[in-house]
Protein backbone atom coordinates (compact mmCIF):
# COMPACT_ATOMS: atom_id res chain seq x y z
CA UNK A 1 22.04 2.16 4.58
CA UNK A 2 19.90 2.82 7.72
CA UNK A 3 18.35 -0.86 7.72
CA UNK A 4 21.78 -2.90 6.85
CA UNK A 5 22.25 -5.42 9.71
CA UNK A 6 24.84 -6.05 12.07
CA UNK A 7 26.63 -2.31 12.15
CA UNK A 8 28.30 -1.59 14.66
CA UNK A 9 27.71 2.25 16.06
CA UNK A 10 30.53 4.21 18.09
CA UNK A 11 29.41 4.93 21.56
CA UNK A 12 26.28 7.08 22.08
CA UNK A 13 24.97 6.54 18.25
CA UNK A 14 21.59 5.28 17.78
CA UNK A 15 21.87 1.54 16.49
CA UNK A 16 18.58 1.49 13.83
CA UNK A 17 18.61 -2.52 14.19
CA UNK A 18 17.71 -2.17 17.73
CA UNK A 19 15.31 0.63 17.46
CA UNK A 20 13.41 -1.28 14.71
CA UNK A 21 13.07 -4.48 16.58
CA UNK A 22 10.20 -3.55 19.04
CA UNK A 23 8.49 -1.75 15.73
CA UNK A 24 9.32 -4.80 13.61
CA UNK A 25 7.97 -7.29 17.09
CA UNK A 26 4.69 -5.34 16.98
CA UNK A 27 3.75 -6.32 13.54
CA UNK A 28 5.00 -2.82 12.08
CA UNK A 29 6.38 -2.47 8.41
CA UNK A 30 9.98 -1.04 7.99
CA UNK A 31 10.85 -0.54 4.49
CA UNK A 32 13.92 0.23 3.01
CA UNK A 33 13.87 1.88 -0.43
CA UNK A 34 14.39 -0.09 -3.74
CA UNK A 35 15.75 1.87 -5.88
CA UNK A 36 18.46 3.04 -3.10
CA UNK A 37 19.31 -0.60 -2.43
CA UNK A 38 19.95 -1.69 -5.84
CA UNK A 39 22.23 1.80 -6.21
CA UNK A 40 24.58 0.37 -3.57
CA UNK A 41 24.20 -2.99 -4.30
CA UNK A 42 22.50 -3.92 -0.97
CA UNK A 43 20.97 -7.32 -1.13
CA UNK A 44 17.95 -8.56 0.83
CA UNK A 45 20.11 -10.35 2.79
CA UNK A 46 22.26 -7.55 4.46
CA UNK A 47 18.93 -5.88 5.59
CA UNK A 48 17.82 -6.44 9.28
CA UNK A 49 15.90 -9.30 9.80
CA UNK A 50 11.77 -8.24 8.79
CA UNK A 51 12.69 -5.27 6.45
CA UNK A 52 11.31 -5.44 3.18
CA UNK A 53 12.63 -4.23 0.10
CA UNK A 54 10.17 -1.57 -0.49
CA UNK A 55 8.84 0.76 -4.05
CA UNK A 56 7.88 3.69 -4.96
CA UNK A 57 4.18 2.74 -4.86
CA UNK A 58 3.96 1.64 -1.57
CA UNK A 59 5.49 5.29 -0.21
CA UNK A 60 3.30 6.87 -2.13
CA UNK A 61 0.47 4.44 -0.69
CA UNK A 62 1.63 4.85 2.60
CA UNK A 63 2.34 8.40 2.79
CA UNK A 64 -1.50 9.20 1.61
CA UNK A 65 -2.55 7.13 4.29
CA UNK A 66 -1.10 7.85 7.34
CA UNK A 67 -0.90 10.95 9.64
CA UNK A 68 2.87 11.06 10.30
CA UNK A 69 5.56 9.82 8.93
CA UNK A 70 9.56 9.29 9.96
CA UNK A 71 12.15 9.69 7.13
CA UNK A 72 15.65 8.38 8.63
């Protein structure tokens, strides 16, 4: 639910569209999980503009590869 576009957070909330945009501007990769989506029938389409729908295998992938990672 982190990466659907266009929510609109009460005063003093982070808003997760705006803090993924310089990530997203710097050629970063924001996935949102798959399996979640299709749970709460979240569509490409709602997600924020450059989030991809993302898998199991590519977690897994990325996890072994980097250093650090953020769960939100």
């Amino acid at each position: 639910m982190c990466a659907k576009s266009g929510q609109i957070t009460p005063q003093g909330a982070y808003n997760i569209e705006t803090m993924f945009k310089p990530i997203l501007g710097n050629r970063g990769v924001v996935a949102a999980c798959g399996t979640c989506m299709e749970s709460r029938g979240i569509t490409k389409e709602l997600l924020i503009e450059g989030v991809a729908k993302g898998t199991w295998d590519e977690l897994a992938d990325w996890t072994l590869w980097c250093d650090k990672t953020v769960n939100l």
